[in-house]
N, C-alpha and C. Protein backbone atom coordinates (compact mmCIF):
# COMPACT_ATOMS: atom_id res chain seq x y z
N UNK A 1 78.06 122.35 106.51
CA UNK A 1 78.82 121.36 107.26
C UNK A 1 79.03 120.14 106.37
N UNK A 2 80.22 119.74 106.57
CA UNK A 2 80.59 118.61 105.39
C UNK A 2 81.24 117.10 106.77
N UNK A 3 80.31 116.01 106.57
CA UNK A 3 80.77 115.09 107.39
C UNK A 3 80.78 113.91 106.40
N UNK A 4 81.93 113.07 107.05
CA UNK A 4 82.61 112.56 106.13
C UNK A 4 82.64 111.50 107.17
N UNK A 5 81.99 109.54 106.65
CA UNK A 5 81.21 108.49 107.48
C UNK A 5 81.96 107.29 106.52
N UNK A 6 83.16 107.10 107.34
CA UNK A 6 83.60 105.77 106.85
C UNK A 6 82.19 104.31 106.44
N UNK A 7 82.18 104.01 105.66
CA UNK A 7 81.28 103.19 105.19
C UNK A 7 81.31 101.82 104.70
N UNK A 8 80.69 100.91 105.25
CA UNK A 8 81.33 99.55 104.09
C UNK A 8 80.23 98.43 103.99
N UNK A 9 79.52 99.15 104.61
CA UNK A 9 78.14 98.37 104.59
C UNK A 9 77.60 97.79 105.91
N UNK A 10 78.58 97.66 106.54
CA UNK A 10 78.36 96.30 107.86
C UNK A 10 77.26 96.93 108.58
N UNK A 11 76.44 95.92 109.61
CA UNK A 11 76.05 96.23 110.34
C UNK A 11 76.03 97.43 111.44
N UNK A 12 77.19 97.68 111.59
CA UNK A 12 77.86 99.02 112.36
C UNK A 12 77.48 100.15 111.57
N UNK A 13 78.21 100.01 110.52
CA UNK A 13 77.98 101.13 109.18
C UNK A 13 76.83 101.27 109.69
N UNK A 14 76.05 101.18 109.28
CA UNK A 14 74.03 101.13 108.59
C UNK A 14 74.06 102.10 110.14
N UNK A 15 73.96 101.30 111.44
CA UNK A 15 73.66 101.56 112.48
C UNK A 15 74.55 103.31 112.82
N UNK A 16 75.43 103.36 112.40
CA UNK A 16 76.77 105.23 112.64
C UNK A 16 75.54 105.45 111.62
N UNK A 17 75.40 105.96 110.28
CA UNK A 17 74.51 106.17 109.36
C UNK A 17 73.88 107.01 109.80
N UNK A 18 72.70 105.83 110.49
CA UNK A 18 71.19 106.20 111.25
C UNK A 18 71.65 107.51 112.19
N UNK A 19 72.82 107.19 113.28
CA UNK A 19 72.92 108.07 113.93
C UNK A 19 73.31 109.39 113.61
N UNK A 20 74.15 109.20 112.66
CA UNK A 20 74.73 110.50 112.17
C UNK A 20 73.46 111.23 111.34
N UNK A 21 72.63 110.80 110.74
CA UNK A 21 72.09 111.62 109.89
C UNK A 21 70.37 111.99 111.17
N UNK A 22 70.39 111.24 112.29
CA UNK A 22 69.42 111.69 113.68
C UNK A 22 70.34 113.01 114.00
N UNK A 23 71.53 112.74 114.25
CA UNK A 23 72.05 113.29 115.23
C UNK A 23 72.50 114.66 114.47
N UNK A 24 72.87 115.16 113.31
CA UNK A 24 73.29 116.34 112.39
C UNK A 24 72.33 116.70 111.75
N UNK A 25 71.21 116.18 111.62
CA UNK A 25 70.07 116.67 110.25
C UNK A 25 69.94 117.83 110.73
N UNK A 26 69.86 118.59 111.81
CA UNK A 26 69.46 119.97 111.64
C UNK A 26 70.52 121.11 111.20
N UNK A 27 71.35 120.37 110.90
CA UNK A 27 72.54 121.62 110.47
C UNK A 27 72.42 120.96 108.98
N UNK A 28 71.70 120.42 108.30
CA UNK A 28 71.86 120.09 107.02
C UNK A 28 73.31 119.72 106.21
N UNK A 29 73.72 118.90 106.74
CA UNK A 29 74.79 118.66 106.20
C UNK A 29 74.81 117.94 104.75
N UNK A 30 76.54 117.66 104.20
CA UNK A 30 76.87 116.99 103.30
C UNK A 30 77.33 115.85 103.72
N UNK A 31 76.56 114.47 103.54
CA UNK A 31 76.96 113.34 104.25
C UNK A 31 78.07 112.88 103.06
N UNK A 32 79.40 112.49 103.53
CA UNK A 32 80.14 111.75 101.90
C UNK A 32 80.55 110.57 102.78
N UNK A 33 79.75 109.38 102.09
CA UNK A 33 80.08 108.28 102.48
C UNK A 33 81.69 107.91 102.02
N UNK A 34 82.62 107.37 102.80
CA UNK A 34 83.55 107.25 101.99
C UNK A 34 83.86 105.36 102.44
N UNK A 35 83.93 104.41 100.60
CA UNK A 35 84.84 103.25 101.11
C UNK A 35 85.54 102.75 100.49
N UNK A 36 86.34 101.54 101.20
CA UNK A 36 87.54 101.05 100.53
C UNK A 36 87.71 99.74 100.59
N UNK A 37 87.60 99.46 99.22
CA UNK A 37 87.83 98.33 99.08
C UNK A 37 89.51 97.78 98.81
N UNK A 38 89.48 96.75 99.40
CA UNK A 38 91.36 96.89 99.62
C UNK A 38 91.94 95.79 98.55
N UNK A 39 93.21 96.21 98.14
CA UNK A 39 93.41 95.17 97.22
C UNK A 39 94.06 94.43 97.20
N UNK A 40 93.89 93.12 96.72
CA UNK A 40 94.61 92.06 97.29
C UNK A 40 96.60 91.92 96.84
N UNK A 41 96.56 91.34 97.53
CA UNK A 41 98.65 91.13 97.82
C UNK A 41 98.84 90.42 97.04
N UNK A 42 97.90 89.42 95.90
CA UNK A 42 98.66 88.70 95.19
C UNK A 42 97.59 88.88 94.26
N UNK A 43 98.59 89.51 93.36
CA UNK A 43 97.74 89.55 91.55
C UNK A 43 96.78 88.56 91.09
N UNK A 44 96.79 87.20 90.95
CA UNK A 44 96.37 86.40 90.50
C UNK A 44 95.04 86.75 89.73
N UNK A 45 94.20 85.74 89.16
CA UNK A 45 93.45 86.14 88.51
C UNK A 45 92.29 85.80 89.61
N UNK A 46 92.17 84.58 90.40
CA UNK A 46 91.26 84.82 91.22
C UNK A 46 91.45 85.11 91.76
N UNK A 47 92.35 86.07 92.51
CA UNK A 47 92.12 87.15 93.45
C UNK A 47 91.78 89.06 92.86
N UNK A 48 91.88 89.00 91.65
CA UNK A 48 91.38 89.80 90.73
C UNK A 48 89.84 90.27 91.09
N UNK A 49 89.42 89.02 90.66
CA UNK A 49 87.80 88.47 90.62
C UNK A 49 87.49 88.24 91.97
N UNK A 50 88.10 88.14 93.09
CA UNK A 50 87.26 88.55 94.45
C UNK A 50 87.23 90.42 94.34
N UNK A 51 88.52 90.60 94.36
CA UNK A 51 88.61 92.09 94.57
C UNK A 51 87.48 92.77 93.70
N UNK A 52 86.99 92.72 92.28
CA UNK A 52 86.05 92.75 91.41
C UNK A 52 85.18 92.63 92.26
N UNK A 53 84.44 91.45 93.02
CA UNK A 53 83.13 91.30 93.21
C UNK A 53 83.19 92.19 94.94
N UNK A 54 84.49 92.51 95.29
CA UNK A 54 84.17 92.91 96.89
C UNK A 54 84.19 94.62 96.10
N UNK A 55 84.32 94.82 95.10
CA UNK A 55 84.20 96.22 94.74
C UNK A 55 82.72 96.52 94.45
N UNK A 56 82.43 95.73 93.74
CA UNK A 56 81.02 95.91 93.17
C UNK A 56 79.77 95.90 94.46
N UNK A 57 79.97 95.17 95.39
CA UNK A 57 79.55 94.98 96.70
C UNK A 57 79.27 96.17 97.64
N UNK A 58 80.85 96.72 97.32
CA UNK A 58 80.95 97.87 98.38
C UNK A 58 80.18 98.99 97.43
N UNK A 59 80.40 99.00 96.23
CA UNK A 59 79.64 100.07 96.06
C UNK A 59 78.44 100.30 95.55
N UNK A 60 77.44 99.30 95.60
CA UNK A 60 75.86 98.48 96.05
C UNK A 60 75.52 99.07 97.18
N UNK A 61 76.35 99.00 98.58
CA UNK A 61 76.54 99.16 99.91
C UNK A 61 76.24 100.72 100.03
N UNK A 62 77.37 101.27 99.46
CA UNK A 62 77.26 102.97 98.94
C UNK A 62 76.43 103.47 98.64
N UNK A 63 76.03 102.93 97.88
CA UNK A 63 74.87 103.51 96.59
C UNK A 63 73.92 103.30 97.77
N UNK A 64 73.52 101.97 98.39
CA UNK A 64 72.39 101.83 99.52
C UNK A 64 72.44 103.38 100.10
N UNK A 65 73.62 103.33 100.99
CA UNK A 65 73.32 104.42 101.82
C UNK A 65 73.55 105.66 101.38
N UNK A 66 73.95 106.03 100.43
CA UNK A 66 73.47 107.64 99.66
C UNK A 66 71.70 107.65 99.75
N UNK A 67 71.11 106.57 99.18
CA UNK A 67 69.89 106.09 99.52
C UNK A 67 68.96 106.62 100.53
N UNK A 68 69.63 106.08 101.46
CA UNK A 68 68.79 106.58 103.04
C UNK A 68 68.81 107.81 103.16
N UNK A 69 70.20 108.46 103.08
CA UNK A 69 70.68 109.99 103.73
C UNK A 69 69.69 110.86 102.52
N UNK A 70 69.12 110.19 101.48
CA UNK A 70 68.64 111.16 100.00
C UNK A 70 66.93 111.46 100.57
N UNK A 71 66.79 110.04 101.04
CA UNK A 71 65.27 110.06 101.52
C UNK A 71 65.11 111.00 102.83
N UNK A 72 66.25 111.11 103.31
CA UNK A 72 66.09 111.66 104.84
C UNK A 72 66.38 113.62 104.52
N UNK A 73 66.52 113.51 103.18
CA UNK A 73 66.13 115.32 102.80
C UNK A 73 67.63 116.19 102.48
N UNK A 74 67.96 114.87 103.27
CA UNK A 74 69.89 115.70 103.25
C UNK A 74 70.75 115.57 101.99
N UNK A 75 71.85 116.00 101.61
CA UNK A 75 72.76 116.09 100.73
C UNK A 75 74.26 114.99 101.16
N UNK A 76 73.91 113.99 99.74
CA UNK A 76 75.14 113.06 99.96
C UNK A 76 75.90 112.89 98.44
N UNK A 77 77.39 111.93 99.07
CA UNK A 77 77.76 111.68 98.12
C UNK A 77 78.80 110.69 98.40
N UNK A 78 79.11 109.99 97.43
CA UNK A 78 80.29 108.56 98.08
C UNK A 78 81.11 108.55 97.23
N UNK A 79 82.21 108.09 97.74
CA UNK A 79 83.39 107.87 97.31
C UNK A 79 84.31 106.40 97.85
N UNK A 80 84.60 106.06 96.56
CA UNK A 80 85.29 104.26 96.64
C UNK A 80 86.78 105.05 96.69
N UNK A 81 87.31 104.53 97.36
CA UNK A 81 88.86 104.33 97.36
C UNK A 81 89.74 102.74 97.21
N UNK A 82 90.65 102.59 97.12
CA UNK A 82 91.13 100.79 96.74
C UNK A 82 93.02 101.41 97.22
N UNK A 83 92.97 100.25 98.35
CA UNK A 83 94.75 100.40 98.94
C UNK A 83 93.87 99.83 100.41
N UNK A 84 94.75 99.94 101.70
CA UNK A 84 95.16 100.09 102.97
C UNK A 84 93.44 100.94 103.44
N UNK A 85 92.36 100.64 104.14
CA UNK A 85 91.68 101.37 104.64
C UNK A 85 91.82 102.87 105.68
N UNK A 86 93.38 102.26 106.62
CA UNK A 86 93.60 103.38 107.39
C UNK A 86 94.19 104.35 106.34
N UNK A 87 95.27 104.29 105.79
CA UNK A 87 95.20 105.02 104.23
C UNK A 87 94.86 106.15 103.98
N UNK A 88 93.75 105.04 103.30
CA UNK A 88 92.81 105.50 102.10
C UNK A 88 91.94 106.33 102.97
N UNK A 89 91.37 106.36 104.35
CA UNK A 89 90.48 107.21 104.85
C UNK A 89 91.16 108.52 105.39
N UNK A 90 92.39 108.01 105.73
CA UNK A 90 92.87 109.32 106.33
C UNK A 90 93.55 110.62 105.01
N UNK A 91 93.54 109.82 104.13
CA UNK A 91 94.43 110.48 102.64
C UNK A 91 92.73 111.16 102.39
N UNK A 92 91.41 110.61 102.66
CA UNK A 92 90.32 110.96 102.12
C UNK A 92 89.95 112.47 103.22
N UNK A 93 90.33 112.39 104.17
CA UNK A 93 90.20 113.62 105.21
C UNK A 93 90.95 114.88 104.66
N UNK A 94 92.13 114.08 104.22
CA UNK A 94 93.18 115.65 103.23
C UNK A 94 92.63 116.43 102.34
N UNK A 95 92.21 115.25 102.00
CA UNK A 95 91.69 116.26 100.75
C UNK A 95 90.02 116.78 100.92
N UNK A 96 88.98 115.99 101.30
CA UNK A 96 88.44 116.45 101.19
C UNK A 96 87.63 117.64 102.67
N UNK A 97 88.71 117.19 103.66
CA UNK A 97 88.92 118.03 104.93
C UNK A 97 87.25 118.54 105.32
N UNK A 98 86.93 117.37 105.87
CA UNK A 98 85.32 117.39 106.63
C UNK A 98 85.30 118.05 107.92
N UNK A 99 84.34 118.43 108.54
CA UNK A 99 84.43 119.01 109.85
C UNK A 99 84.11 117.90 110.39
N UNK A 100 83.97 116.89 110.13
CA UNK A 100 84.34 116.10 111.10
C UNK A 100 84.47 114.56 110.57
N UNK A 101 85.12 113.76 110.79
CA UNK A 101 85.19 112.04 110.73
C UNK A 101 84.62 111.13 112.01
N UNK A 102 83.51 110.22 111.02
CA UNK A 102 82.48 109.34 111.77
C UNK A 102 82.80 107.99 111.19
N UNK A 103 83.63 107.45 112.16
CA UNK A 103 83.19 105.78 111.40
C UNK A 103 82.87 105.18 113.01
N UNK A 104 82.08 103.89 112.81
CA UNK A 104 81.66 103.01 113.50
C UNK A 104 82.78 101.56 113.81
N UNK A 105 82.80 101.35 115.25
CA UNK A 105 83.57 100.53 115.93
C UNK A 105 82.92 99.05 115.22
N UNK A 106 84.89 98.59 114.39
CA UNK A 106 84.37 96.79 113.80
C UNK A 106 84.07 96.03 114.33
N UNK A 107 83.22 95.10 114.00
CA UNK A 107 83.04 93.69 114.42
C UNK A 107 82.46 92.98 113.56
N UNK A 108 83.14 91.73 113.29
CA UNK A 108 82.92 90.72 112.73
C UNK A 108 81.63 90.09 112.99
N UNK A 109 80.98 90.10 113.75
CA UNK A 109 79.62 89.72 113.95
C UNK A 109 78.62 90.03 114.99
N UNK A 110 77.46 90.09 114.61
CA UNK A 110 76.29 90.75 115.60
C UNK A 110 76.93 90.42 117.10
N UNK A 111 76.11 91.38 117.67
CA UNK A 111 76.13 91.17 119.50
C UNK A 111 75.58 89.96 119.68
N UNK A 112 76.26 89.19 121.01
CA UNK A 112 76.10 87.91 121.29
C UNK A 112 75.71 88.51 122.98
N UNK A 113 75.69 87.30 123.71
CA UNK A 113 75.43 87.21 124.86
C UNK A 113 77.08 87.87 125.73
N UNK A 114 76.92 87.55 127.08
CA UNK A 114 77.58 87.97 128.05
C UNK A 114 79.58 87.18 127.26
N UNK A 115 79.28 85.98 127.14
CA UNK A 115 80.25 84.82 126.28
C UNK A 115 80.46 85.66 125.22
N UNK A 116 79.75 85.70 124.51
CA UNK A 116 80.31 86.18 122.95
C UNK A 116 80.93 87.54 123.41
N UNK A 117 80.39 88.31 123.47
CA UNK A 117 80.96 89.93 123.88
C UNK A 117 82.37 89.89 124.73
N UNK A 118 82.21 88.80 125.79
CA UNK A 118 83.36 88.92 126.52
C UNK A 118 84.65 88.27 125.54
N UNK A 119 84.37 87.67 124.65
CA UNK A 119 85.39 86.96 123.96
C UNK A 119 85.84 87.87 122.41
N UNK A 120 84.25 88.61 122.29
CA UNK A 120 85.34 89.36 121.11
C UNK A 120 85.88 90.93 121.76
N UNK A 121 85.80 91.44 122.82
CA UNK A 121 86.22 92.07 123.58
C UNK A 121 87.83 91.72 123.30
N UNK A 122 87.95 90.27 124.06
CA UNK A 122 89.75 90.01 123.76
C UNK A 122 90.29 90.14 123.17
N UNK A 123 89.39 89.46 121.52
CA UNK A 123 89.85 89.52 120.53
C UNK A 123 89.96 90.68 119.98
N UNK A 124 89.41 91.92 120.06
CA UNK A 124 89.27 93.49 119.84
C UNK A 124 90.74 93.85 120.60
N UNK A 125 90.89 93.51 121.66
CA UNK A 125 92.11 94.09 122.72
C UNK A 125 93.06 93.64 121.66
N UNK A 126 93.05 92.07 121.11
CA UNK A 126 94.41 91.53 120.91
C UNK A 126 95.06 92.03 119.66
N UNK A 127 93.43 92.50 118.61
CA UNK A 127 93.81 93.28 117.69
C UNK A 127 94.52 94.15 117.79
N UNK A 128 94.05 95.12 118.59
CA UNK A 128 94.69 96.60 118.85
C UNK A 128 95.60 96.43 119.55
N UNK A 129 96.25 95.52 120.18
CA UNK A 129 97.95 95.04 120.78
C UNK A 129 98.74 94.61 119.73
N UNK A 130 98.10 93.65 118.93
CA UNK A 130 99.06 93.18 117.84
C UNK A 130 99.16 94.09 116.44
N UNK A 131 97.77 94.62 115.59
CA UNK A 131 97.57 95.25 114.26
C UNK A 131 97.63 96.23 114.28
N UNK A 132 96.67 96.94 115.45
CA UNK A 132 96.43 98.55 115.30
C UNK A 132 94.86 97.97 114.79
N UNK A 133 94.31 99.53 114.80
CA UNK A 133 92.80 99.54 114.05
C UNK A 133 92.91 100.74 113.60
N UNK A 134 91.41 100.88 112.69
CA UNK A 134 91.45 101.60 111.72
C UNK A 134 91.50 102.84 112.85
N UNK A 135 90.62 102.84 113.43
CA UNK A 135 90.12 104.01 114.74
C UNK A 135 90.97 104.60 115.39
N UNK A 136 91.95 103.48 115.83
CA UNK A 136 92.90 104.16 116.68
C UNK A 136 93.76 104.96 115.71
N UNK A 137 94.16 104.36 114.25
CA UNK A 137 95.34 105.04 113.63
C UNK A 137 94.76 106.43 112.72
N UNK A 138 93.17 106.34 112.78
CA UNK A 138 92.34 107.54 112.83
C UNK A 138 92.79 108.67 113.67
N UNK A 139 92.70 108.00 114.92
CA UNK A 139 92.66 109.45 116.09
C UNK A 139 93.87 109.62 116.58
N UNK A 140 94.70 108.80 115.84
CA UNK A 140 96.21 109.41 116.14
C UNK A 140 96.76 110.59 114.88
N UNK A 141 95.82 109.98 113.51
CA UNK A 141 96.45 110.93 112.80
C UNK A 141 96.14 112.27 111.62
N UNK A 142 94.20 111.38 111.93
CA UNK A 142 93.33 112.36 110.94
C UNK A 142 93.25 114.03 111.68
N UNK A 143 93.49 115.03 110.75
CA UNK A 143 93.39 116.34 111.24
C UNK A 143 91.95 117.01 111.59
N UNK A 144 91.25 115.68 111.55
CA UNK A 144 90.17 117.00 111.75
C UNK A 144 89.46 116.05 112.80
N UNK A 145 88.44 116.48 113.57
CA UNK A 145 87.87 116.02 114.64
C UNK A 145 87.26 114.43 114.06
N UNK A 146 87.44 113.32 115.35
CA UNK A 146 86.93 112.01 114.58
C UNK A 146 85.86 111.63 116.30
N UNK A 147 84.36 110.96 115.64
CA UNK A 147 83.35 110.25 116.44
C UNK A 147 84.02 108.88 116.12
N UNK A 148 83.87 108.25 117.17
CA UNK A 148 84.00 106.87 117.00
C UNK A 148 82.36 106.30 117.52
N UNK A 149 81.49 105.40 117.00
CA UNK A 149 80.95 105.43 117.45
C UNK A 149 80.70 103.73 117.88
N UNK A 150 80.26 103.65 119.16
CA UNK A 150 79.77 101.97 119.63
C UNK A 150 78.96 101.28 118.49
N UNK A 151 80.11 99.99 118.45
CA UNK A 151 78.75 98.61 117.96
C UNK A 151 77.60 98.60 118.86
């Protein structure tokens, strides 16, 4: 079994991770972390040198969690991609055509109280009215089965 765990470090990440490698370890799978670091719209040189250091970051992040899934007995492997995240993950399903796609629902910051939740709730709605998300343009278009899983 080959599962394939959008990755980028966040809090969410770490937390899908844990679950995925509780929830599949007995079929021994191939965990392939996959992430993307995106690149910036304007060449410049310091925006070069963010993109540089958000690369090096993400794949610190990677390397972490090949980490966990190595200690936990299972078989991993990661992969950086650089463009568009919805993209780059769904172009990463083509080819490397997992039985299944796991990424974890974004958020910009830890769980808050009844206030905070109810407000990034909106802000989650207003996203997905105005941008799209990665998730939704996941399960509209990746071919192979996708978990979404709760912050």
């Amino acid at each position: 079994m080959k599962i394939m765990v959008a990755y980028d470090g966040s809090r969410n990440a770490k937390l899908a991770l844990v679950q995925v490698v509780t929830l599949f370890r007995p079929m021994s799978p191939l965990i392939v972390l996959v992430g993307v670091a995106e690149n910036p719209r304007d060449s410049t040189d310091a925006n070069e040198d963010l993109f540089q250091e958000e690369y090096r970051e993400l794949k610190a992040d990677l390397e972490e969690g090949v980490e966990v899934i190595v200690k936990e007995g299972l078989d991993a492997k990661l992969i950086i991609a650089e463009g568009d995240p919805r993209k780059m993950l769904l172009d990463a399903t083509k080819r490397l055509t997992p039985d299944i796609l796991v990424i974890a629902r974004h958020s910009q910051k830890p769980d808050g109280g009844f206030i905070a939740q109810s407000l990034s709730y909106f802000v989650d709605e207003l996203d997905y009215m105005t941008f799209g998300s990665v998730s939704s343009f996941l399960a509209r278009r990746a071919e192979c089965p996708l978990l979404i899983l709760p912050s």
